[in-house]
N, C-alpha and C. Protein backbone atom coordinates (compact mmCIF):
# COMPACT_ATOMS: atom_id res chain seq x y z
N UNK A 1 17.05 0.99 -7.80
CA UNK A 1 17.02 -0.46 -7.72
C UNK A 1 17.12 -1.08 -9.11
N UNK A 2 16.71 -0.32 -9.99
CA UNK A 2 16.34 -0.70 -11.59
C UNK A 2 16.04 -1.96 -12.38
N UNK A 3 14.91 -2.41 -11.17
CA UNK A 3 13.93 -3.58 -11.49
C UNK A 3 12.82 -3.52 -12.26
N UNK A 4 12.55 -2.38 -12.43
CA UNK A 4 11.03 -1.62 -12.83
C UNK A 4 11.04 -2.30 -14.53
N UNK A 5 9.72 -3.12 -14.70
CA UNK A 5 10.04 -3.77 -16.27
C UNK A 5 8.30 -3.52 -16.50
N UNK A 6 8.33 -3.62 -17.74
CA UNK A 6 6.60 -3.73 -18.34
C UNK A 6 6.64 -5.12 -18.32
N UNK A 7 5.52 -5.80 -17.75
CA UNK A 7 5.26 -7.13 -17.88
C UNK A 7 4.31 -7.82 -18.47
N UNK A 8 4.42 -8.55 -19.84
CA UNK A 8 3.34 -8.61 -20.32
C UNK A 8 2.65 -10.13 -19.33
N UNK A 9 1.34 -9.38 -19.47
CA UNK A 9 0.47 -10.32 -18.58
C UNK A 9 0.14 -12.38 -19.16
N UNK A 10 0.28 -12.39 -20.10
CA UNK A 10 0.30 -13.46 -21.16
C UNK A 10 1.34 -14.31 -21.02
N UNK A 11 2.30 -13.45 -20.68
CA UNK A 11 4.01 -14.20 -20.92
C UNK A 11 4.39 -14.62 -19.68
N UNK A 12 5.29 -15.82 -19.49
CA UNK A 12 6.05 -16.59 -18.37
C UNK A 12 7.24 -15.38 -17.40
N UNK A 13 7.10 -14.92 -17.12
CA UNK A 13 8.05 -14.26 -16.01
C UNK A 13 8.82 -14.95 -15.01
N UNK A 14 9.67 -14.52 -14.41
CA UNK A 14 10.28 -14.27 -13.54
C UNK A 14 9.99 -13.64 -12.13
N UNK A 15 9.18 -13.55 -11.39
CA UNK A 15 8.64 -12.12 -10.19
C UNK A 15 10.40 -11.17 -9.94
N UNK A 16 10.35 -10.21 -10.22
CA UNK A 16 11.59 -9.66 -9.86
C UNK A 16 11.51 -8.89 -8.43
N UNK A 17 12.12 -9.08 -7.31
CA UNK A 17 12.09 -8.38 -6.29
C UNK A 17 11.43 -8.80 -5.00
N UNK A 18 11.06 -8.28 -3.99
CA UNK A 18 10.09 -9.46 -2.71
C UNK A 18 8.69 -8.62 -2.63
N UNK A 19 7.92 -9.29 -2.41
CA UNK A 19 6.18 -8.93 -2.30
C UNK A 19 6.26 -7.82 -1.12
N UNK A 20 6.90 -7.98 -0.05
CA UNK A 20 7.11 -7.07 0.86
C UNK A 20 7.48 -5.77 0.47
N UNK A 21 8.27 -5.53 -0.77
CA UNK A 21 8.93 -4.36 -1.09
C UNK A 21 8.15 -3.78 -2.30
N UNK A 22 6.97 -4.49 -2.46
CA UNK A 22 6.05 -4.04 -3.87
C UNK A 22 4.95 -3.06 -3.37
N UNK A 23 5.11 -1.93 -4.33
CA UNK A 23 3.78 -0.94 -4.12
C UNK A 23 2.57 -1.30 -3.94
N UNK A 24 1.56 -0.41 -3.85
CA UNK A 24 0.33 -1.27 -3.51
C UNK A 24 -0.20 -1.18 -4.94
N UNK A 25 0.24 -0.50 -6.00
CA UNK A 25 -0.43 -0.47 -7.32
C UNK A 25 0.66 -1.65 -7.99
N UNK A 26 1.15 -2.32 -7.48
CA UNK A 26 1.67 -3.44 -8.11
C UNK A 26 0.60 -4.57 -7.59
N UNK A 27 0.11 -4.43 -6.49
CA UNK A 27 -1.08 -5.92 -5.72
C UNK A 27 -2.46 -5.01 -7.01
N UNK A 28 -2.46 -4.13 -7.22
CA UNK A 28 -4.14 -3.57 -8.17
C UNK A 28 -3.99 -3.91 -9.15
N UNK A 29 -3.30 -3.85 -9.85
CA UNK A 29 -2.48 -3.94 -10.83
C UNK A 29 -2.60 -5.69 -11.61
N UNK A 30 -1.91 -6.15 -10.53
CA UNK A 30 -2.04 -7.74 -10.68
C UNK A 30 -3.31 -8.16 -10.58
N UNK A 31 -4.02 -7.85 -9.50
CA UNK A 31 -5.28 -8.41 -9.52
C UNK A 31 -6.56 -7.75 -10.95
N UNK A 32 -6.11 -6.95 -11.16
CA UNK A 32 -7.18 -6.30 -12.37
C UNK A 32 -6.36 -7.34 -13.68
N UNK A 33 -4.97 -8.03 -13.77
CA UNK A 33 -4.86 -8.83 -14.96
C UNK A 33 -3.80 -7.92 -15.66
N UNK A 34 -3.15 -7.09 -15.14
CA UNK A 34 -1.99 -6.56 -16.10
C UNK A 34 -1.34 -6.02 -14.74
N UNK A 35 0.58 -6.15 -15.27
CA UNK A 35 1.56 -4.92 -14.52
C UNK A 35 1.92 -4.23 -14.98
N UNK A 36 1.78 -3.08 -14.87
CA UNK A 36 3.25 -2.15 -15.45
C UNK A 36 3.47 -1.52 -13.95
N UNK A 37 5.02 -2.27 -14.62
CA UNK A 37 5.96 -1.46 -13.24
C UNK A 37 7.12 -0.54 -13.80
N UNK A 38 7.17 0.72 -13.47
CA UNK A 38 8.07 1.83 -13.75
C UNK A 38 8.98 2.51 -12.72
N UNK A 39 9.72 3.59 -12.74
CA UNK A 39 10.10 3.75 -12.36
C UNK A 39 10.09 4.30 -10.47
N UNK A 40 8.43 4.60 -10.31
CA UNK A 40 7.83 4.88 -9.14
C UNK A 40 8.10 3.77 -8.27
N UNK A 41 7.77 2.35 -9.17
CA UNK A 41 8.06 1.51 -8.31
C UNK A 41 9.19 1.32 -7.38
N UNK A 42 10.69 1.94 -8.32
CA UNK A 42 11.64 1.58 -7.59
C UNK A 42 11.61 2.75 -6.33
N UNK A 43 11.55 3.59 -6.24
CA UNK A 43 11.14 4.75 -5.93
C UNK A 43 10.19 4.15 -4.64
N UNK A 44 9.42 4.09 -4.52
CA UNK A 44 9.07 3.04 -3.44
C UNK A 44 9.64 2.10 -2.59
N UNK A 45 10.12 1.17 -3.59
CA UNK A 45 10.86 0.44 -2.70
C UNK A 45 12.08 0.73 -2.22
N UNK A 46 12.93 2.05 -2.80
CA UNK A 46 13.88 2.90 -2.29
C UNK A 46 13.65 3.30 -1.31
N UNK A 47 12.11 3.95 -0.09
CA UNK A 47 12.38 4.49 0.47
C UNK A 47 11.50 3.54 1.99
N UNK A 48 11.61 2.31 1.54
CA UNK A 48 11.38 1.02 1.84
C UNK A 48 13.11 0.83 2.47
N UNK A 49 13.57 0.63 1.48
CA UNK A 49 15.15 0.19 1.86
C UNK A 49 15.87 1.09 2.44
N UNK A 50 15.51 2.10 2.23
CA UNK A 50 16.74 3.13 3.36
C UNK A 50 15.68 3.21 4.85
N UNK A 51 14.45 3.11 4.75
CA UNK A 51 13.91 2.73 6.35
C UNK A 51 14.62 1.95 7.17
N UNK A 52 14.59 0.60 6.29
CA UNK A 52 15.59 -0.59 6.71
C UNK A 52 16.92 -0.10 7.36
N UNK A 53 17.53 0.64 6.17
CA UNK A 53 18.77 0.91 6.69
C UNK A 53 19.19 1.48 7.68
N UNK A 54 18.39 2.51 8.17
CA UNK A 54 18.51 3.10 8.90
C UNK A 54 18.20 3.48 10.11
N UNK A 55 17.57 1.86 10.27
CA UNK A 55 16.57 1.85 11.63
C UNK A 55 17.07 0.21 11.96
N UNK A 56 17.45 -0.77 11.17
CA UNK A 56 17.74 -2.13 11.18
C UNK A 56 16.49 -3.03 11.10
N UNK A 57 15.58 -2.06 11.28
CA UNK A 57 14.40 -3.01 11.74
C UNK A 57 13.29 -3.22 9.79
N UNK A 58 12.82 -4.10 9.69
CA UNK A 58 11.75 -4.55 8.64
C UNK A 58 10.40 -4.05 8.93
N UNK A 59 10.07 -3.62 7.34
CA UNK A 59 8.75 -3.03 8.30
C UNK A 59 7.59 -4.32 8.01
N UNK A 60 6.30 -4.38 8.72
CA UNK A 60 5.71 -4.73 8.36
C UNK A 60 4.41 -5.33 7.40
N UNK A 61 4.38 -6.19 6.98
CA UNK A 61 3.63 -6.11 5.56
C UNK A 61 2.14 -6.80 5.45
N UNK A 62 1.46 -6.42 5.22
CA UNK A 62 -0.03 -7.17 5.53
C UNK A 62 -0.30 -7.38 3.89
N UNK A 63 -0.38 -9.06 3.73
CA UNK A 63 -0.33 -9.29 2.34
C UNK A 63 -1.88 -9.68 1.88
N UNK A 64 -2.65 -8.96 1.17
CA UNK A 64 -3.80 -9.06 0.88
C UNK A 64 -4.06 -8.68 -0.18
N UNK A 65 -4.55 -9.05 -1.49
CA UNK A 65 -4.14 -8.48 -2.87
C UNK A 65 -5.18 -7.09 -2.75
N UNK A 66 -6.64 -6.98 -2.36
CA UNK A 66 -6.95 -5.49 -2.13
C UNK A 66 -6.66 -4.55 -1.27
N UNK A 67 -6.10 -5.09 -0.10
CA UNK A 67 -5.52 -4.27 0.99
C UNK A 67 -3.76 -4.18 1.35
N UNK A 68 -3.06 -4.45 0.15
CA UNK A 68 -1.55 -5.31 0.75
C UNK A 68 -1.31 -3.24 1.37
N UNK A 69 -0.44 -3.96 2.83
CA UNK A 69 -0.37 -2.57 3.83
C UNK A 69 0.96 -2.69 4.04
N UNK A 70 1.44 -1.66 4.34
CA UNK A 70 3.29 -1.75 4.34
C UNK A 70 2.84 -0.80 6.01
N UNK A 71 3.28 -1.15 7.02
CA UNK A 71 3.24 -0.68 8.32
C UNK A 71 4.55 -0.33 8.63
N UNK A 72 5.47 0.68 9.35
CA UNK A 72 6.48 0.95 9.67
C UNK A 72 6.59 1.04 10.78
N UNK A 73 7.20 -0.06 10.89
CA UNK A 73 7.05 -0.38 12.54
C UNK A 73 8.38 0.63 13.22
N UNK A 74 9.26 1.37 12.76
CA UNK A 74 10.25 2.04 13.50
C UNK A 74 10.69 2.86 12.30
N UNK A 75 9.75 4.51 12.67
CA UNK A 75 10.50 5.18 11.41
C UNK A 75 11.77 5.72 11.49
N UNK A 76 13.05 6.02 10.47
CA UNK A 76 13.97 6.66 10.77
C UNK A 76 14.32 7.30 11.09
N UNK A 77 15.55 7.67 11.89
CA UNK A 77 15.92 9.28 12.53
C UNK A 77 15.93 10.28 11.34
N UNK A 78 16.77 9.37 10.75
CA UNK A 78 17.16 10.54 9.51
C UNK A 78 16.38 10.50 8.02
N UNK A 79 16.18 11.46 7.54
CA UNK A 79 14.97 11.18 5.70
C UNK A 79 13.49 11.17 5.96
N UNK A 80 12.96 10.80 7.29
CA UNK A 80 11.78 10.07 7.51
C UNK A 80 10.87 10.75 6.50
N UNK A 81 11.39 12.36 7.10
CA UNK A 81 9.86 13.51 6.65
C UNK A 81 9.98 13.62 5.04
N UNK A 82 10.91 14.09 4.81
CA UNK A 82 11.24 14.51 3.73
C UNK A 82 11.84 13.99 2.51
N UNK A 83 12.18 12.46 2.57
CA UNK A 83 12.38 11.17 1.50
C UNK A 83 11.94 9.97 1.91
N UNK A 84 11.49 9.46 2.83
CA UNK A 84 11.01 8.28 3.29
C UNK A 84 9.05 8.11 3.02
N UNK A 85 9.06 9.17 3.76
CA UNK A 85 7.74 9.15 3.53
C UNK A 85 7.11 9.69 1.99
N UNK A 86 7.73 10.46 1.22
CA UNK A 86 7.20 10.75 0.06
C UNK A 86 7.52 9.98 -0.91
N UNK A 87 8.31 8.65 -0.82
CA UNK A 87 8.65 7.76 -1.52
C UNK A 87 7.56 6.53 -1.19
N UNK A 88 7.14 6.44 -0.23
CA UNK A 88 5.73 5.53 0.06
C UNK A 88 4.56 6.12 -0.07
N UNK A 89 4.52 6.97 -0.74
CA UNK A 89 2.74 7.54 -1.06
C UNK A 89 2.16 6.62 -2.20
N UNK A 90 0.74 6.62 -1.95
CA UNK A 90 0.37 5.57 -2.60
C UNK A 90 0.27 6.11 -3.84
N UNK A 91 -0.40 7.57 -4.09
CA UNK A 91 -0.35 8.20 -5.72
C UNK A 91 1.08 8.46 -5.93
N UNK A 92 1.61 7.39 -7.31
CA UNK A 92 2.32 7.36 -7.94
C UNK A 92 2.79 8.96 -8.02
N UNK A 93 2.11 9.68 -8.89
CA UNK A 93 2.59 11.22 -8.86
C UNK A 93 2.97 12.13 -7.56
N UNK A 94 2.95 11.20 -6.61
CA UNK A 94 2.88 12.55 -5.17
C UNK A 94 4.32 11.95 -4.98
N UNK A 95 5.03 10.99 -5.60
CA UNK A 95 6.36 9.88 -5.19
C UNK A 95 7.35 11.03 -6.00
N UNK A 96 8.89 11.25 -4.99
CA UNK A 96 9.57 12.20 -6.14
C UNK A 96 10.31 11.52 -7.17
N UNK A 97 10.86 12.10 -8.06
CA UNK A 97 11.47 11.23 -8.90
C UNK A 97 13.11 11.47 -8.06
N UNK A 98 13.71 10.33 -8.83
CA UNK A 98 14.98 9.81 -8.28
C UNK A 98 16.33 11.51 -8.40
N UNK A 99 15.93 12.18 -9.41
CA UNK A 99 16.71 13.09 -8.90
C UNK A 99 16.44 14.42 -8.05
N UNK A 100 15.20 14.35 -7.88
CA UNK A 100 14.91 15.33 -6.36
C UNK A 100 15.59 14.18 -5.10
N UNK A 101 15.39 12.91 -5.23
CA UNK A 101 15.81 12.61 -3.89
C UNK A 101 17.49 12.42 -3.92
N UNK A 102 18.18 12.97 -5.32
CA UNK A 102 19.34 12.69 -5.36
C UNK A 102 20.00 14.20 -4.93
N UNK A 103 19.18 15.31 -5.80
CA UNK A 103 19.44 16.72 -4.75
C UNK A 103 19.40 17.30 -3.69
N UNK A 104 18.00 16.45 -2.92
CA UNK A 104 18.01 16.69 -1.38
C UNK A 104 19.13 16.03 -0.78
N UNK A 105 19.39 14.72 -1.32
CA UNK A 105 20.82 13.98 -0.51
C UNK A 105 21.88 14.82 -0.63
N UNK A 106 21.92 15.67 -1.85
CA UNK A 106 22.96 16.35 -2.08
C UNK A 106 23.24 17.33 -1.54
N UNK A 107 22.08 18.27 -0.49
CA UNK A 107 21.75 19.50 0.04
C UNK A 107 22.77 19.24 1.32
N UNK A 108 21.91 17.75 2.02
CA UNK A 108 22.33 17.71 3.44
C UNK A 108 24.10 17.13 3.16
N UNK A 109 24.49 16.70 2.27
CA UNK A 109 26.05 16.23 2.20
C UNK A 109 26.88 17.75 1.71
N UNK A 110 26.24 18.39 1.08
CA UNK A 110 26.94 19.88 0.84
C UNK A 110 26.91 20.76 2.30
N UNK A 111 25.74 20.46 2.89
CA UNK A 111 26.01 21.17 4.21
C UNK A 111 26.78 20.77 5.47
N UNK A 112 27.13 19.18 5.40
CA UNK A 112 27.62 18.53 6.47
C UNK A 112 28.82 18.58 6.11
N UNK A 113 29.62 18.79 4.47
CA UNK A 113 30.96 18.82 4.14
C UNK A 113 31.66 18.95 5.13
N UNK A 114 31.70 20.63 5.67
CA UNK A 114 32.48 20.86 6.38
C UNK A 114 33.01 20.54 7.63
N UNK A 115 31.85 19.92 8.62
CA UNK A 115 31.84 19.13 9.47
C UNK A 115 32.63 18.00 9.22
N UNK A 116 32.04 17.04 8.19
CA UNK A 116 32.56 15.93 8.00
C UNK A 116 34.53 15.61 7.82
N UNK A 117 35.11 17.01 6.94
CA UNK A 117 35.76 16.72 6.74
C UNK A 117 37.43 17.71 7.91
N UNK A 118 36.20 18.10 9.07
CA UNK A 118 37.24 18.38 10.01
C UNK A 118 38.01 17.45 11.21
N UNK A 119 38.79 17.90 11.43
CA UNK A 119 40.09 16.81 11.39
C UNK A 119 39.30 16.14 12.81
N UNK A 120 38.84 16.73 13.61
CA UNK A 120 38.10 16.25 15.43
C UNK A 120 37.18 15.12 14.43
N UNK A 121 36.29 15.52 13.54
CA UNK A 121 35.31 14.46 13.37
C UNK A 121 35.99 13.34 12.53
N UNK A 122 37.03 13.23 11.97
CA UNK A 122 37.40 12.53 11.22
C UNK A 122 38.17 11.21 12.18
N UNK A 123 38.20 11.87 13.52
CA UNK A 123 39.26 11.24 14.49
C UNK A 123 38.21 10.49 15.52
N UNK A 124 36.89 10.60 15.37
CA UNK A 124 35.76 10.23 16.03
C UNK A 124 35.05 8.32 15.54
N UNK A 125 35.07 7.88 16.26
CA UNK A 125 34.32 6.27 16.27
C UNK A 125 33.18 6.62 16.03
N UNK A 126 32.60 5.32 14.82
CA UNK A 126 31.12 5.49 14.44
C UNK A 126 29.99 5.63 14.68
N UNK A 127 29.85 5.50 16.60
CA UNK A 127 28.96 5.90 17.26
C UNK A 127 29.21 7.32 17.55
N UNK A 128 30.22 8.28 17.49
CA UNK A 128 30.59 9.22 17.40
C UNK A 128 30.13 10.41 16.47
N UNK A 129 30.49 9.92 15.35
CA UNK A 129 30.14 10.72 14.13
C UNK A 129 28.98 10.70 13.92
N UNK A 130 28.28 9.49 14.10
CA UNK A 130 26.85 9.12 14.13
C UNK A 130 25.96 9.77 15.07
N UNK A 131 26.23 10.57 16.39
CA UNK A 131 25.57 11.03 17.31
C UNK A 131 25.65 12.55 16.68
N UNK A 132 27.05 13.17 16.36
CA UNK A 132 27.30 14.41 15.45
C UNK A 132 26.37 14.47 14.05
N UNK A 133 26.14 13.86 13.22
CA UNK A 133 25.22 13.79 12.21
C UNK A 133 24.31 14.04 12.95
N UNK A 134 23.75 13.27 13.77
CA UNK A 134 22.14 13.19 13.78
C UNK A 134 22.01 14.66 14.23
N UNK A 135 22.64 15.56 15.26
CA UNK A 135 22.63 16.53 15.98
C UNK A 135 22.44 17.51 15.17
N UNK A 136 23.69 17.58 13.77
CA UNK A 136 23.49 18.59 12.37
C UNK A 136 22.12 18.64 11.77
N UNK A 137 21.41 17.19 11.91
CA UNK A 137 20.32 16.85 11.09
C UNK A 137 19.30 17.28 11.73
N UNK A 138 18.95 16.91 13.05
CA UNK A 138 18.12 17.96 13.74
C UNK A 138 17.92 19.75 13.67
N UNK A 139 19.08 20.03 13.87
CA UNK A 139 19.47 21.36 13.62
C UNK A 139 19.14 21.76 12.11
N UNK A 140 19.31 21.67 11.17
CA UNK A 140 18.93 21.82 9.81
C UNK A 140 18.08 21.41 8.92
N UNK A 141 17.44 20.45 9.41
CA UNK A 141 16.32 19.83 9.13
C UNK A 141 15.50 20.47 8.18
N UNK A 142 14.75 21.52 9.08
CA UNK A 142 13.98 22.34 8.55
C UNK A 142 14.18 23.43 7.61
N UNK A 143 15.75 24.02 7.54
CA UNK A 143 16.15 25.32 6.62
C UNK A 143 16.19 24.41 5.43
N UNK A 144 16.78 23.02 5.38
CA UNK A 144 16.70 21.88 3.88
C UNK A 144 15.69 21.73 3.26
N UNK A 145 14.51 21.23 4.63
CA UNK A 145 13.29 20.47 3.78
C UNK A 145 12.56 22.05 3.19
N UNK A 146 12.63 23.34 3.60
CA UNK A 146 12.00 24.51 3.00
C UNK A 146 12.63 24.87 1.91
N UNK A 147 13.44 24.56 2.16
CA UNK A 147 14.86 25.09 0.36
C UNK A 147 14.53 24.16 -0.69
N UNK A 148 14.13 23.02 -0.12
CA UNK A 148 13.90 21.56 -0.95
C UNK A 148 12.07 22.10 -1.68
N UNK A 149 11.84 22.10 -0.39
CA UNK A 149 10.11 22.14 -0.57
C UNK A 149 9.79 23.22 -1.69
N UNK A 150 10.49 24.90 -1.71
CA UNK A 150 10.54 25.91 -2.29
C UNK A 150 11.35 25.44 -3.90
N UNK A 151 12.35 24.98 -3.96
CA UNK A 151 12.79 24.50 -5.56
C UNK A 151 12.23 23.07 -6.31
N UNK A 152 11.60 22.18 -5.29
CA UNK A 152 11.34 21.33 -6.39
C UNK A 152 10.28 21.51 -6.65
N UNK A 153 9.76 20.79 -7.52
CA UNK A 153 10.80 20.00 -8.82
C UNK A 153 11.23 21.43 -9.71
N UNK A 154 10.47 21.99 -9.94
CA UNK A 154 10.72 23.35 -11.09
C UNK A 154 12.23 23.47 -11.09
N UNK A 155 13.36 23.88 -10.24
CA UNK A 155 14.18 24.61 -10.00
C UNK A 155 15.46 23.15 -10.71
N UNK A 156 15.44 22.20 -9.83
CA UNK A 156 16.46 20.97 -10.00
C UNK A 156 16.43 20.34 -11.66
N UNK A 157 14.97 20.33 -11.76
CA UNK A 157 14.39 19.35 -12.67
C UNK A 157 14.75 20.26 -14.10
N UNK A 158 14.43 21.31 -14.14
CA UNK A 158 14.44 22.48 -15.03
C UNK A 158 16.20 22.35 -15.43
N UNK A 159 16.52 22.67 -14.26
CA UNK A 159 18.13 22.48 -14.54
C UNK A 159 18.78 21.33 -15.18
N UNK A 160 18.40 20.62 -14.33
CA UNK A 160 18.96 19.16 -14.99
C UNK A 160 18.74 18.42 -16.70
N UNK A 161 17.49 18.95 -16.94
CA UNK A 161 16.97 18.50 -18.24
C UNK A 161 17.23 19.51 -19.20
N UNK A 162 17.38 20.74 -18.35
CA UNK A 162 18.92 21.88 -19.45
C UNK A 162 20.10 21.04 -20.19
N UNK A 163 20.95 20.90 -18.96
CA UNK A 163 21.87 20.42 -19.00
C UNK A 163 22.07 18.74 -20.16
N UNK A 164 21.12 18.02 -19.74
CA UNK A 164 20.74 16.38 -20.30
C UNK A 164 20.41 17.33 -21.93
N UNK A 165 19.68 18.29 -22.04
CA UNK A 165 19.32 18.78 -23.71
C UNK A 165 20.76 19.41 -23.83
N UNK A 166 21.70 20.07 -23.08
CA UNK A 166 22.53 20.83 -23.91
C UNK A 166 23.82 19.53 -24.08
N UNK A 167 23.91 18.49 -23.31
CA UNK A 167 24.70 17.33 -23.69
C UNK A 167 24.72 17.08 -24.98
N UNK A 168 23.00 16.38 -25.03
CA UNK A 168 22.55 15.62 -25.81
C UNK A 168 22.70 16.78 -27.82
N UNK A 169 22.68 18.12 -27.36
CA UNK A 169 22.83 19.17 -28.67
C UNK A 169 24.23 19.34 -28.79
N UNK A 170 25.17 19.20 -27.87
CA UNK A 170 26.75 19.12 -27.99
C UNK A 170 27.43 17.69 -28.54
N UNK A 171 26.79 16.35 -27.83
CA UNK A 171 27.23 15.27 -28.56
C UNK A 171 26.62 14.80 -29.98
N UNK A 172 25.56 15.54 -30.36
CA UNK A 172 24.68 15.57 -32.04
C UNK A 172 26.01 16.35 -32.59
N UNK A 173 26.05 17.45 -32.15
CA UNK A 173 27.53 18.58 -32.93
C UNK A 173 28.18 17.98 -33.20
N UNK A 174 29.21 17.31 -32.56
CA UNK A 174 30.28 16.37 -32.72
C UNK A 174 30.20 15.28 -33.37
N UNK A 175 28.95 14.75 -33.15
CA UNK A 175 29.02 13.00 -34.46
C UNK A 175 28.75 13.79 -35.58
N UNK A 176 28.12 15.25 -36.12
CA UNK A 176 28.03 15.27 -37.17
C UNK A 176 29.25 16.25 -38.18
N UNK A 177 30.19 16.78 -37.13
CA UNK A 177 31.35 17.43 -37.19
C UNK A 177 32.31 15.95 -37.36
N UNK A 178 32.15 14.94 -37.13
CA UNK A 178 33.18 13.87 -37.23
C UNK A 178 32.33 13.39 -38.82
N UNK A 179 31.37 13.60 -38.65
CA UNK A 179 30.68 12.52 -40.24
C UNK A 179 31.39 13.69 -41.41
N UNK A 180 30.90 14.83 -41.17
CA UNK A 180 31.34 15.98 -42.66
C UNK A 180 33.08 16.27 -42.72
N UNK A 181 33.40 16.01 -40.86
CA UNK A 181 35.30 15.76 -41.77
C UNK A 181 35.87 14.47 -42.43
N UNK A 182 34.80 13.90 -42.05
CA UNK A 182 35.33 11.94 -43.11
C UNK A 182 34.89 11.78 -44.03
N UNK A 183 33.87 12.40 -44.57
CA UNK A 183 33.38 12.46 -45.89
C UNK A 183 34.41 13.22 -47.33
């Protein structure tokens, strides 16, 4: 969503985003006299918005600055267990970060590839393909969320922040291979 800002408590703001879609450590938060909102936040309200999406329905919000309650009035077919709900936990740390929920998305789209891109499903109306998904998603559900459950974070996270350090030691090489041939 990449709303998430430090807010100093002193200073004139802006509210960025809807009260409905705010964590509950954003209502503690406020009421104790300071925000910091980071990246959990969005993370929250990410798994706020794909509920939405995927159900049509809003969930419900009980606005009370010590009790504000996010109720889900219709959970999704699809994500519920395994990104929906661990994106609304109230401890910040139990919330995944944005690229476990970008590898699990990535698990179930690497496994549906082949499906997706055969010629019967491609020739299928959106209530069609949509009844075929859900059917894959049932069916696999569980071999994902254990493959998921068994590598994260260690396995994705480890990798990824390889990769982000061996960038970040390959593009240092090069600005300083461009500074000693211009000199």
């Amino acid at each position: 969503m990449g709303i998430a800002r430090v807010i100093n408590p002193n200073g004139q703001q802006t509210q960025l985003g809807c009260l409905q879609f705010m964590p509950p450590e954003f209502f503690h938060e406020q009421s104790e006299g300071h925000i910091k909102c980071d990246e959990k936040l969005d993370i929250y309200t990410y798994g706020l918005t794909l509920n939405q999406l995927f159900t049509e329905t809003m969930h419900d919000f009980n606005f009370d600055h010590s009790t504000s309650r996010i109720i889900i009035t219709k959970p999704s077919p699809v994500f519920y267990d395994e990104i929906i709900v661990k994106c609304l936990e109230n401890d910040t740390r139990q919330r995944p970060t944005a690229v476990e929920i970008e590898k699990t998305l990535e698990l179930y789209e690497e496994a549906f590839n082949e499906t997706r891109i055969s010629d019967g499903y491609t020739r299928m109306n959106t209530q069609e393909k949509d009844k075929v998904f859900l059917e894959f998603y049932r069916k696999n559900k569980h071999h994902i969320q254990r493959f998921v459950t068994e590598y994260f974070p260690q396995h994705f996270i480890k990798e990824t922040l390889t990769k982000c350090k061996n960038r970040n030691i390959e593009n240092k090489t090069k600005a300083r291979k461009i500074i000693w041939s211009s000199a």
